[in-house]
PDB file of N, CA and C in Angstrom:
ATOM      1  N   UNK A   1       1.707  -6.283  -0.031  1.00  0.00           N
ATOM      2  CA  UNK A   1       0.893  -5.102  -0.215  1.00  0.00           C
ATOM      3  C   UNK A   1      -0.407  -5.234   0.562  1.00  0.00           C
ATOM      4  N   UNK A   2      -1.172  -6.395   1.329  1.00  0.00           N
ATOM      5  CA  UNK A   2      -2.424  -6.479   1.446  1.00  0.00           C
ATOM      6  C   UNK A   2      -2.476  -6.584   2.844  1.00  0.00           C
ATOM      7  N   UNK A   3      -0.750  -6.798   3.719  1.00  0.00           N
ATOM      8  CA  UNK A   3      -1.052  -6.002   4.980  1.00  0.00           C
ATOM      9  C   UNK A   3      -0.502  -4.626   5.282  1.00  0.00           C
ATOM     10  N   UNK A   4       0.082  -3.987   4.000  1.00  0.00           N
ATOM     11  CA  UNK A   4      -0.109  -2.667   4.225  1.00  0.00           C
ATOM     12  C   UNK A   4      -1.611  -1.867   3.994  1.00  0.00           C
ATOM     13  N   UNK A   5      -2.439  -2.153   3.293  1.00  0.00           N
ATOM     14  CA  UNK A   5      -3.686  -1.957   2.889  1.00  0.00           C
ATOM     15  C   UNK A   5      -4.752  -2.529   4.486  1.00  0.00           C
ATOM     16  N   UNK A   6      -4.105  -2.848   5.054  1.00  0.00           N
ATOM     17  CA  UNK A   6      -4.747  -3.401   6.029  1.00  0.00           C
ATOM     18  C   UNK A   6      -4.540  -2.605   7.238  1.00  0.00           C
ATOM     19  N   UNK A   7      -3.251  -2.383   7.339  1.00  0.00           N
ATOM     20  CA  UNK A   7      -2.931  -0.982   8.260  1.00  0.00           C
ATOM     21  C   UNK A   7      -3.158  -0.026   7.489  1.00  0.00           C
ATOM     22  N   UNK A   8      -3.353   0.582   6.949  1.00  0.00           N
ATOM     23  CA  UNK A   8      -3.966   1.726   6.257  1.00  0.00           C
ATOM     24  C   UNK A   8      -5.379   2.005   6.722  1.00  0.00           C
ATOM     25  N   UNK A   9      -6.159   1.016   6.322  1.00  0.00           N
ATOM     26  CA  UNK A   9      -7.102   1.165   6.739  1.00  0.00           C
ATOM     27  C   UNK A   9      -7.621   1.256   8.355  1.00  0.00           C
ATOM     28  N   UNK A  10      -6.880   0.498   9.066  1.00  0.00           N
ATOM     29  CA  UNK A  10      -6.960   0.797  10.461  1.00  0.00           C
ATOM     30  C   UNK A  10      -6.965   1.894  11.139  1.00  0.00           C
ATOM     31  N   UNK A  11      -5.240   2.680  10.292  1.00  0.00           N
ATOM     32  CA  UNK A  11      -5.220   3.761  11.053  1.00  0.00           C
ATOM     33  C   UNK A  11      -6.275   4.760  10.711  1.00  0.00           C
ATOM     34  N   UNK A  12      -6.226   4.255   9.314  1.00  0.00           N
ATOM     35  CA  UNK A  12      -7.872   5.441   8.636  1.00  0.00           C
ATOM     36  C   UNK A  12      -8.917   5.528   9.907  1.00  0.00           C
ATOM     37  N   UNK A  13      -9.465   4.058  10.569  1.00  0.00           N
ATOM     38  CA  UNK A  13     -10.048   3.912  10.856  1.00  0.00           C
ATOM     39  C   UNK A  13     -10.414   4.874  12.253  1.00  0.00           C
ATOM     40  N   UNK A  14      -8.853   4.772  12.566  1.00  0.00           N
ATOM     41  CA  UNK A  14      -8.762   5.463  14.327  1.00  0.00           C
ATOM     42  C   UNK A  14      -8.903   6.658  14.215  1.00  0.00           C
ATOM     43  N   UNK A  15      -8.689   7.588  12.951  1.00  0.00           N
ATOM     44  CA  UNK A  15      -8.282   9.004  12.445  1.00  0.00           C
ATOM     45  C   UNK A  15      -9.688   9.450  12.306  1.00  0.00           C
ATOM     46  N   UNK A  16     -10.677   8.341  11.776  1.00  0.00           N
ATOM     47  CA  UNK A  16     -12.129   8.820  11.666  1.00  0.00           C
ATOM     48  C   UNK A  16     -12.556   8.601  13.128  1.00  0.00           C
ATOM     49  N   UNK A  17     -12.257   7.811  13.600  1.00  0.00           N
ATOM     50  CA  UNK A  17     -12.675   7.841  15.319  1.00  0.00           C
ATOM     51  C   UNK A  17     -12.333   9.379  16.088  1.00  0.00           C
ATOM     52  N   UNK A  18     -11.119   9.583  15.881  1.00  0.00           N
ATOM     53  CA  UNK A  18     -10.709  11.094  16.625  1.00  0.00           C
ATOM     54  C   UNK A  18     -11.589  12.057  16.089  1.00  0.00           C
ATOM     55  N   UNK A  19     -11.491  11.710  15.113  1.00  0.00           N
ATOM     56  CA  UNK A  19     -12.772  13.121  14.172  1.00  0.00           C
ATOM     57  C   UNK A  19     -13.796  13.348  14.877  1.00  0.00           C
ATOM     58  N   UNK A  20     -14.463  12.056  14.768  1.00  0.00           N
ATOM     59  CA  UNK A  20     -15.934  11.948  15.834  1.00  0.00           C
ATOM     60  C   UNK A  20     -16.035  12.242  17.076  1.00  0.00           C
ATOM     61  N   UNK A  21     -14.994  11.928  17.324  1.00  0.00           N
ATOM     62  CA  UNK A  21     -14.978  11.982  19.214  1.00  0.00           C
ATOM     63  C   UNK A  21     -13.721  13.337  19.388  1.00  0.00           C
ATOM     64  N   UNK A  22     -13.407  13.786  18.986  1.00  0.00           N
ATOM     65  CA  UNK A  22     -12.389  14.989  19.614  1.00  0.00           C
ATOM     66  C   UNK A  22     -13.412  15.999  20.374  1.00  0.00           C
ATOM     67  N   UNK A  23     -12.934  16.402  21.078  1.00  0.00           N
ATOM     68  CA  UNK A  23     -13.707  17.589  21.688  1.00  0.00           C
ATOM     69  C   UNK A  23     -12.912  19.059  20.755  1.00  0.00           C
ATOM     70  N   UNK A  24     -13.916  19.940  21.143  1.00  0.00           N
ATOM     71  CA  UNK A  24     -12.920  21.247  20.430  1.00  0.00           C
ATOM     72  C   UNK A  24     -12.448  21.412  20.443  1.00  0.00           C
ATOM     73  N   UNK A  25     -11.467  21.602  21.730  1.00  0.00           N
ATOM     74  CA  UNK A  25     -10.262  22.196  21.950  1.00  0.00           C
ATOM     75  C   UNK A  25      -8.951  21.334  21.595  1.00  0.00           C
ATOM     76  N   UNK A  26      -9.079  20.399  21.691  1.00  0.00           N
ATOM     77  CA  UNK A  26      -8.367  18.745  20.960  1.00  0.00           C
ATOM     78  C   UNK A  26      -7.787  18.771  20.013  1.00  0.00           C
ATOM     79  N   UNK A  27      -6.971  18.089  19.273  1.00  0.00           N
ATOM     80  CA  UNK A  27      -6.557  18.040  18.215  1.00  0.00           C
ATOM     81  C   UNK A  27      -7.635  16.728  17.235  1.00  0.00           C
ATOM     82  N   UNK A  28      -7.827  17.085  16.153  1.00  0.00           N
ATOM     83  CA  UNK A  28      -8.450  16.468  15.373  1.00  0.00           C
ATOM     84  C   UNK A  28      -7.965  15.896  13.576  1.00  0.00           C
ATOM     85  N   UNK A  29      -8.434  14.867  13.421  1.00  0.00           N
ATOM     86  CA  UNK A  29      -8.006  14.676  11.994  1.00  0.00           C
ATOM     87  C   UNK A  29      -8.998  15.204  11.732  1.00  0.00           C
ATOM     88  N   UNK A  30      -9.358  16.293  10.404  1.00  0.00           N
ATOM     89  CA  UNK A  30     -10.527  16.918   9.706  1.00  0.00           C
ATOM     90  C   UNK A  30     -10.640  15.707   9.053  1.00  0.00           C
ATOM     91  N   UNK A  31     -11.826  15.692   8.907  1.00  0.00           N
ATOM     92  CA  UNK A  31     -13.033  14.661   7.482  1.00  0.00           C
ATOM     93  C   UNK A  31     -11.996  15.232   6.112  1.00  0.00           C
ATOM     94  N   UNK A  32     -11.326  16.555   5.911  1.00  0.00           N
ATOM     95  CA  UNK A  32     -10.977  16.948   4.517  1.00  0.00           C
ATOM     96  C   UNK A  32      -9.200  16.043   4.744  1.00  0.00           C
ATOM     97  N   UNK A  33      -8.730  16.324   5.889  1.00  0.00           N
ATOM     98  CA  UNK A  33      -7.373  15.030   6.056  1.00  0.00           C
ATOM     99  C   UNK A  33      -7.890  13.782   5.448  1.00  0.00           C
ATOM    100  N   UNK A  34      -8.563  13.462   6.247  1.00  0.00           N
ATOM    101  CA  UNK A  34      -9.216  12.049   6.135  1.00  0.00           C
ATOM    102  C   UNK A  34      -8.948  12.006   4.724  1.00  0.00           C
ATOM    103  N   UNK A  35     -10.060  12.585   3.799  1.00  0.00           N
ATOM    104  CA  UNK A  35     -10.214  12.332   2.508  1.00  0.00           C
ATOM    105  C   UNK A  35      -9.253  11.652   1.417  1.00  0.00           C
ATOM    106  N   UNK A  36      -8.288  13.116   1.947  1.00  0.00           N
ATOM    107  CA  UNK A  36      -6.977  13.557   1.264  1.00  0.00           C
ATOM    108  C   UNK A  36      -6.161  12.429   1.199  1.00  0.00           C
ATOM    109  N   UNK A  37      -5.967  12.332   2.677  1.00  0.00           N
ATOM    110  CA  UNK A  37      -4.757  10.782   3.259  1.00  0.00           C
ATOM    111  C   UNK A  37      -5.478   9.633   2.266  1.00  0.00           C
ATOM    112  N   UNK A  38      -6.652   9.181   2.265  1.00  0.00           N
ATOM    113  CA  UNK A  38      -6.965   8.198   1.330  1.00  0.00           C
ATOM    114  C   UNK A  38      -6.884   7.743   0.356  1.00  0.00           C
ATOM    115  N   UNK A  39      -6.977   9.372  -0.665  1.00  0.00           N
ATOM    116  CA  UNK A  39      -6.255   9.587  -2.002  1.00  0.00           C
ATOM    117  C   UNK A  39      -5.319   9.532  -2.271  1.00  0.00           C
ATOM    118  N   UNK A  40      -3.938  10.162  -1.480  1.00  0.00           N
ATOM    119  CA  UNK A  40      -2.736   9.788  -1.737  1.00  0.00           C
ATOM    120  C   UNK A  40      -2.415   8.723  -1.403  1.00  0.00           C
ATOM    121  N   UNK A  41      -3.234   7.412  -0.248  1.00  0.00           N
ATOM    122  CA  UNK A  41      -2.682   6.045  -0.039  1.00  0.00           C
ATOM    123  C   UNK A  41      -2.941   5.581  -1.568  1.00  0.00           C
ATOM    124  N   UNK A  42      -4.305   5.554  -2.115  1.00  0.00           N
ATOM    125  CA  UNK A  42      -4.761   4.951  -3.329  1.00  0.00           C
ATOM    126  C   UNK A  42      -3.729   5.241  -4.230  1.00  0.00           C
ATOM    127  N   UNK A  43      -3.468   6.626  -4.639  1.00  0.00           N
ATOM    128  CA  UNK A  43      -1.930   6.915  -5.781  1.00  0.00           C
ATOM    129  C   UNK A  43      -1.099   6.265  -5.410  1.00  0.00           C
ATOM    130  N   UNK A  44      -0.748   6.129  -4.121  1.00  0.00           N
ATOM    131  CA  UNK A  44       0.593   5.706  -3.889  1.00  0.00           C
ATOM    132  C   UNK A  44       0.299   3.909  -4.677  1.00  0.00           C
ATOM    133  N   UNK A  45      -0.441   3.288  -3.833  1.00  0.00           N
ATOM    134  CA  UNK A  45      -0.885   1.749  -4.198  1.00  0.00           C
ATOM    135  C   UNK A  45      -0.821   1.463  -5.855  1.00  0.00           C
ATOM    136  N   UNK A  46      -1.283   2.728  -6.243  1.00  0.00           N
ATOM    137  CA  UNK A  46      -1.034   2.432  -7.772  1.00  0.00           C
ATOM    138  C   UNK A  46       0.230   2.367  -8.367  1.00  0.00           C
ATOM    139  N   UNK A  47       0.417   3.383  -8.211  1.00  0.00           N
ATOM    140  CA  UNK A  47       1.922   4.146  -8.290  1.00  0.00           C
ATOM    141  C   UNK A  47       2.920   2.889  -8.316  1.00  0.00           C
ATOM    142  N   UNK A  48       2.657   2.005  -7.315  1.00  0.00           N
ATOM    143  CA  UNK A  48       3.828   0.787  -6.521  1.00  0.00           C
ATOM    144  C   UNK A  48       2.695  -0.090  -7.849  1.00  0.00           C
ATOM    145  N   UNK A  49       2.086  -0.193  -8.327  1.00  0.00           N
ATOM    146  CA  UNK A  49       1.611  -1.206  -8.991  1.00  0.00           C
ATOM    147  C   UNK A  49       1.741  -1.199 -10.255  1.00  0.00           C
ATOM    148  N   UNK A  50       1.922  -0.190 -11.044  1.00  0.00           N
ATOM    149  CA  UNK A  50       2.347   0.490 -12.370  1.00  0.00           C
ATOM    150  C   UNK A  50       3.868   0.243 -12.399  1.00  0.00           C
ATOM    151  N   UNK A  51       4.658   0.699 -11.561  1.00  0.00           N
ATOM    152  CA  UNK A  51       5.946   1.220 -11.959  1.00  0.00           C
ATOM    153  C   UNK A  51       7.067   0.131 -10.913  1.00  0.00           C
ATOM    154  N   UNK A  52       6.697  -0.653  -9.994  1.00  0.00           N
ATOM    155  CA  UNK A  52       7.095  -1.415  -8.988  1.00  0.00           C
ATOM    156  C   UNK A  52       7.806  -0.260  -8.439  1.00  0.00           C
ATOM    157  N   UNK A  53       7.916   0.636  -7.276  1.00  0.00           N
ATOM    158  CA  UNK A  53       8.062   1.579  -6.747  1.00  0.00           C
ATOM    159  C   UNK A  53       9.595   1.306  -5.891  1.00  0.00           C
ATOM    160  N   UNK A  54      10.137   2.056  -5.875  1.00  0.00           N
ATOM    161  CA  UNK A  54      11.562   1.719  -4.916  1.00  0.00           C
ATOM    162  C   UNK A  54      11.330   1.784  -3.606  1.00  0.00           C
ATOM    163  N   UNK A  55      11.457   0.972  -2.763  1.00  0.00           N
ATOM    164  CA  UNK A  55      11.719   0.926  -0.819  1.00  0.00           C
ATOM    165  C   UNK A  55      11.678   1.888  -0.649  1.00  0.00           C
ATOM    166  N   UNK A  56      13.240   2.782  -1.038  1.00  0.00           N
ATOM    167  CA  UNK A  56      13.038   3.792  -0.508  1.00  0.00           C
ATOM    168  C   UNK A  56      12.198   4.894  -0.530  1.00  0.00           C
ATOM    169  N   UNK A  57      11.832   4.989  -1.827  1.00  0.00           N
ATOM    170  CA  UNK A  57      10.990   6.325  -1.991  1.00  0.00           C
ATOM    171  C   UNK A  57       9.582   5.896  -1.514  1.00  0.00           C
ATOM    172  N   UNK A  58       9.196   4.622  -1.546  1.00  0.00           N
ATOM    173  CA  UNK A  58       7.894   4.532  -0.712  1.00  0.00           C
ATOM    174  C   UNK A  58       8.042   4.642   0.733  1.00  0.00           C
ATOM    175  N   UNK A  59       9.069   4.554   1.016  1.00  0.00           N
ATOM    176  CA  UNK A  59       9.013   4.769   3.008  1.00  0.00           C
ATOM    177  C   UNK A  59       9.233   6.442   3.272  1.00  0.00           C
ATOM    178  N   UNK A  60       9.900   6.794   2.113  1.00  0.00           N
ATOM    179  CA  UNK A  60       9.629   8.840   2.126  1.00  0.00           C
ATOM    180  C   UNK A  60       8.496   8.633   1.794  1.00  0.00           C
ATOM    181  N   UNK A  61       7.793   8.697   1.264  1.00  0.00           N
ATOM    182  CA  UNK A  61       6.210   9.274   0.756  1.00  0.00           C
ATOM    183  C   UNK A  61       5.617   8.645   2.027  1.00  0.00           C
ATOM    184  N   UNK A  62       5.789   7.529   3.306  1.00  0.00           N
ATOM    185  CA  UNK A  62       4.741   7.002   3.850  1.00  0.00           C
ATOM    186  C   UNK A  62       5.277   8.355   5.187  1.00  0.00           C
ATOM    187  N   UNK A  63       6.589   8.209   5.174  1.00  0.00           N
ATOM    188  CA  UNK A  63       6.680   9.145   6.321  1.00  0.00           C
ATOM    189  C   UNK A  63       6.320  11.033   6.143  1.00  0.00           C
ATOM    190  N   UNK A  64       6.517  11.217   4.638  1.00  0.00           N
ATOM    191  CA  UNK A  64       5.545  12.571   4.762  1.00  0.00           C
ATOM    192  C   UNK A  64       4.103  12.309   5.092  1.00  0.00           C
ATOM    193  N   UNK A  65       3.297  11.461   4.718  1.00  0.00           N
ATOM    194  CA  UNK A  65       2.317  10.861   4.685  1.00  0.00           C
ATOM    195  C   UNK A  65       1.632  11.251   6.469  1.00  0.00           C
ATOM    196  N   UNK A  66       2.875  10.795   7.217  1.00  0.00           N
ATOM    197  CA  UNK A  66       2.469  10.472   8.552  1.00  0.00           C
ATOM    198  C   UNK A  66       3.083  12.170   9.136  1.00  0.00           C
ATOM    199  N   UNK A  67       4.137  13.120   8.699  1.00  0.00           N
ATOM    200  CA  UNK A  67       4.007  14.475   9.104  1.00  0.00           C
ATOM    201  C   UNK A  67       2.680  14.795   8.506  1.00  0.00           C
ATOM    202  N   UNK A  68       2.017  14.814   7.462  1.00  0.00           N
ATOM    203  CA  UNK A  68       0.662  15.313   7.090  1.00  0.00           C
ATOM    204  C   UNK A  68      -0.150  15.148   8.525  1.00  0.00           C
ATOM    205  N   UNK A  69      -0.227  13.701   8.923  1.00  0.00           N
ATOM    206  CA  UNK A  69      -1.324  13.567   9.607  1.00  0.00           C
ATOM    207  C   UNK A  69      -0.991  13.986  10.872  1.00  0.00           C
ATOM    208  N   UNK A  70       0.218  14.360  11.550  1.00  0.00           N
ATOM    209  CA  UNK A  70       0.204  14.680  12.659  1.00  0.00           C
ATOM    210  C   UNK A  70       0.437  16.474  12.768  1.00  0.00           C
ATOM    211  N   UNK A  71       0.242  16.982  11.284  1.00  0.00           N
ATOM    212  CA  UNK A  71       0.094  18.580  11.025  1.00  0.00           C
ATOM    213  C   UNK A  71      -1.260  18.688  11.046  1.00  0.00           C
ATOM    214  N   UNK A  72      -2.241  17.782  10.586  1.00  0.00           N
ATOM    215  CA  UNK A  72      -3.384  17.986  10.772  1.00  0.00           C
ATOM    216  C   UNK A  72      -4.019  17.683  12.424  1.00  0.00           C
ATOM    217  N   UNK A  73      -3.439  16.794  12.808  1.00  0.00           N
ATOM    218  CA  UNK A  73      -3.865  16.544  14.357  1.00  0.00           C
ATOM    219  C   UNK A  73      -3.660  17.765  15.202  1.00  0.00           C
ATOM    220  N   UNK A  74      -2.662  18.346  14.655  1.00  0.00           N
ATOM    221  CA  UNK A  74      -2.069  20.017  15.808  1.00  0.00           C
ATOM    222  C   UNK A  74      -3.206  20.642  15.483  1.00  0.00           C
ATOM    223  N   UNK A  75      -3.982  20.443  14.422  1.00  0.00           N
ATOM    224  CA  UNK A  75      -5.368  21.469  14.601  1.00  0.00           C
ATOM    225  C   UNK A  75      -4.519  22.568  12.835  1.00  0.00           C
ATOM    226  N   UNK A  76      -3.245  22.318  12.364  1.00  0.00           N
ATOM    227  CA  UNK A  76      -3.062  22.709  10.986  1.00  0.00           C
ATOM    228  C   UNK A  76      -3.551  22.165   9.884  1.00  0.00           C
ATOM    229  N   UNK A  77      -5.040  22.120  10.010  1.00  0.00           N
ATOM    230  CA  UNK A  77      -5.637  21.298   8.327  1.00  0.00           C
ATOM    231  C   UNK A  77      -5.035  21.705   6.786  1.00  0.00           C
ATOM    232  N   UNK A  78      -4.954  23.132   7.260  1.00  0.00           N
ATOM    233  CA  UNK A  78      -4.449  23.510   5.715  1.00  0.00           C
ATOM    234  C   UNK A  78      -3.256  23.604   5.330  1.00  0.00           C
ATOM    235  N   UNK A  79      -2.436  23.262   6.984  1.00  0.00           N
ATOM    236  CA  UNK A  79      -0.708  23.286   6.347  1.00  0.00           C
ATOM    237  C   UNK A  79      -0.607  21.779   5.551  1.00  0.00           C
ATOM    238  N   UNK A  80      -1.531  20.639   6.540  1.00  0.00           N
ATOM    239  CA  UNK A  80      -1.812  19.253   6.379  1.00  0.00           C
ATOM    240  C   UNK A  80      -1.882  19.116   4.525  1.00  0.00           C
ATOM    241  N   UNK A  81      -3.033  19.600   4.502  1.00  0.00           N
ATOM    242  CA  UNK A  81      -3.116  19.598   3.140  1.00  0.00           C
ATOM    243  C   UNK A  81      -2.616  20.054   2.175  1.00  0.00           C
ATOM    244  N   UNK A  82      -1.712  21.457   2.232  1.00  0.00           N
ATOM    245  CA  UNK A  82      -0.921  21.544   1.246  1.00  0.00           C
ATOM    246  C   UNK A  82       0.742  20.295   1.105  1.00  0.00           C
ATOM    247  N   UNK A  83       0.678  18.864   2.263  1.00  0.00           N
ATOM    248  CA  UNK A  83       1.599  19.052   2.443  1.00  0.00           C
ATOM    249  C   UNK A  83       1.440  17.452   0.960  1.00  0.00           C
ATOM    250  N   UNK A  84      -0.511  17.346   1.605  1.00  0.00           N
ATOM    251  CA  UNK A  84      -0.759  16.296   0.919  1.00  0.00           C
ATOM    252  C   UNK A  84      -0.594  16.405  -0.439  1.00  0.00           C
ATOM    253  N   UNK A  85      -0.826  17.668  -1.173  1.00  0.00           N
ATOM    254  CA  UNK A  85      -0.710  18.109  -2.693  1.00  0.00           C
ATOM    255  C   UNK A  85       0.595  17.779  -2.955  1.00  0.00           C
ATOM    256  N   UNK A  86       1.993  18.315  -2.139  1.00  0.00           N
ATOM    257  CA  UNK A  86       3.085  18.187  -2.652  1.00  0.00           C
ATOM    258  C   UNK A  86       3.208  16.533  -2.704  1.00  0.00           C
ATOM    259  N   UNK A  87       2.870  15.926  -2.147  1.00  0.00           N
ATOM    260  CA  UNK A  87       3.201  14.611  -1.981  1.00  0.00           C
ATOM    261  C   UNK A  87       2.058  13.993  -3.436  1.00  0.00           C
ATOM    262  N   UNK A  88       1.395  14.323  -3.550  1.00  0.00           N
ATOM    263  CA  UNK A  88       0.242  13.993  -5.106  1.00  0.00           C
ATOM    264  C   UNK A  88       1.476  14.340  -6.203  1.00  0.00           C
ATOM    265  N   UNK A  89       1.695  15.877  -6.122  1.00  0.00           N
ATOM    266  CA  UNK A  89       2.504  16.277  -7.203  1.00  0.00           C
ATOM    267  C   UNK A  89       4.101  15.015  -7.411  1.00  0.00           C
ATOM    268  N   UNK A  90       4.374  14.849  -6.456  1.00  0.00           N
ATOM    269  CA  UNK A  90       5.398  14.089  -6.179  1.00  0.00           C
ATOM    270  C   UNK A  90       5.255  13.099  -6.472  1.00  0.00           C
ATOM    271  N   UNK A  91       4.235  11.923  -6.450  1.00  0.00           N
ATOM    272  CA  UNK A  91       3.996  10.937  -7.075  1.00  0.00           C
ATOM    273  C   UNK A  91       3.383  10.778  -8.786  1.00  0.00           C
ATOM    274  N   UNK A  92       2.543  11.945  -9.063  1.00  0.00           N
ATOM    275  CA  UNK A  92       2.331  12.208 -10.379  1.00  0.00           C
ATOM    276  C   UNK A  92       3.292  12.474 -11.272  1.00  0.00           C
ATOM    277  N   UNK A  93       4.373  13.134 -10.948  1.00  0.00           N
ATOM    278  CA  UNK A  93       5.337  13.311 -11.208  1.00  0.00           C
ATOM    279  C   UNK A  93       6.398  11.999 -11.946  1.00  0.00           C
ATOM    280  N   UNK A  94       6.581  11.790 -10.678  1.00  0.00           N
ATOM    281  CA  UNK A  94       7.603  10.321 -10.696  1.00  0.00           C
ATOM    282  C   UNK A  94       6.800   9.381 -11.966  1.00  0.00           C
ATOM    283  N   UNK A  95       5.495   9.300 -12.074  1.00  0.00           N
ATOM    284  CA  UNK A  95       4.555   8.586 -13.033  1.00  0.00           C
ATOM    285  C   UNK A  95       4.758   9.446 -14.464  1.00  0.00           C
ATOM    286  N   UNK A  96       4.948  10.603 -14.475  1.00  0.00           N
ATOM    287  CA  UNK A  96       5.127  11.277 -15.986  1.00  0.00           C
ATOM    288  C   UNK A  96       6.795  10.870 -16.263  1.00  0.00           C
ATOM    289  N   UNK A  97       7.446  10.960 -15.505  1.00  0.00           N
ATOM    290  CA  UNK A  97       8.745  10.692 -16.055  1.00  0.00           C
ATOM    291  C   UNK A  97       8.953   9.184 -16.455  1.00  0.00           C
ATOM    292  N   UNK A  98       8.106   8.542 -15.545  1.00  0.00           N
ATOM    293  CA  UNK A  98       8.496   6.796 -15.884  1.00  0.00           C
ATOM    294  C   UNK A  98       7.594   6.284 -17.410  1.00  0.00           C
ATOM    295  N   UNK A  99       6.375   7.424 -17.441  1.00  0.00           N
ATOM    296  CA  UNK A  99       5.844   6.942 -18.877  1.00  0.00           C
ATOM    297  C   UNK A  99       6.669   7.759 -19.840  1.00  0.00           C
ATOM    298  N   UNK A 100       7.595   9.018 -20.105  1.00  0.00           N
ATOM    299  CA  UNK A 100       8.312   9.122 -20.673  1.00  0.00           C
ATOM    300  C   UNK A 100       9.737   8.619 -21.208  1.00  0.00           C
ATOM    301  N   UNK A 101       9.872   7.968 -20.048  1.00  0.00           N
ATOM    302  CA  UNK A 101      11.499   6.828 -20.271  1.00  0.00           C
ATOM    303  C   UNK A 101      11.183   6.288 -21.225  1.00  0.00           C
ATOM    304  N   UNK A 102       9.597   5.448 -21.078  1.00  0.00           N
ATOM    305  CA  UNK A 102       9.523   3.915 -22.227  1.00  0.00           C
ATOM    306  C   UNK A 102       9.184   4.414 -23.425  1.00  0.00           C
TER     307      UNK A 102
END
């Protein structure tokens, strides 16, 4: 988990770089992507720490994760972000059903 947290943060890192440096016409990660992507890495990290998370469904959530960010790079922040909610709902989710099993 602590070199995925490590690339996470990197790419965070490059995503806040484009922000800063895009020119207008460019494609950009918004500061509100940014945010967003952070929050759902953090759920997710939990999520895998609460419930030990399955392979698979963490490599779906990383690869919507990564259509988010390249919907937000086309200059679609708000398709970006609704795509980030479904993916919140989707993990909140999976967390109400697993505290209802026990």
């Amino acid at each position: 988990m602590g070199s995925y947290l490590i690339r996470s943060a990197a790419i965070i890192a490059v995503l806040l770089g484009t922000v800063t440096n895009s020119a207008a016409g460019g494609g950009s990660f918004t500061r509100g992507c940014v945010a967003r992507d952070m929050q759902i890495l953090m759920m997710l990290e939990q999520h895998e720490g609460a419930k030990g998370i399955a392979a698979q469904e963490s490599n779906e959530v990383l690869a919507t994760i990564f259509d988010a960010r390249m919907v937000c790079l086309e200059g679609r922040a708000l398709d970006a972000l609704e795509i980030y909610d479904n993916i919140a709902r989707r993990i909140t989710s999976d967390r109400t059903i697993s505290r209802r099993m026990k």
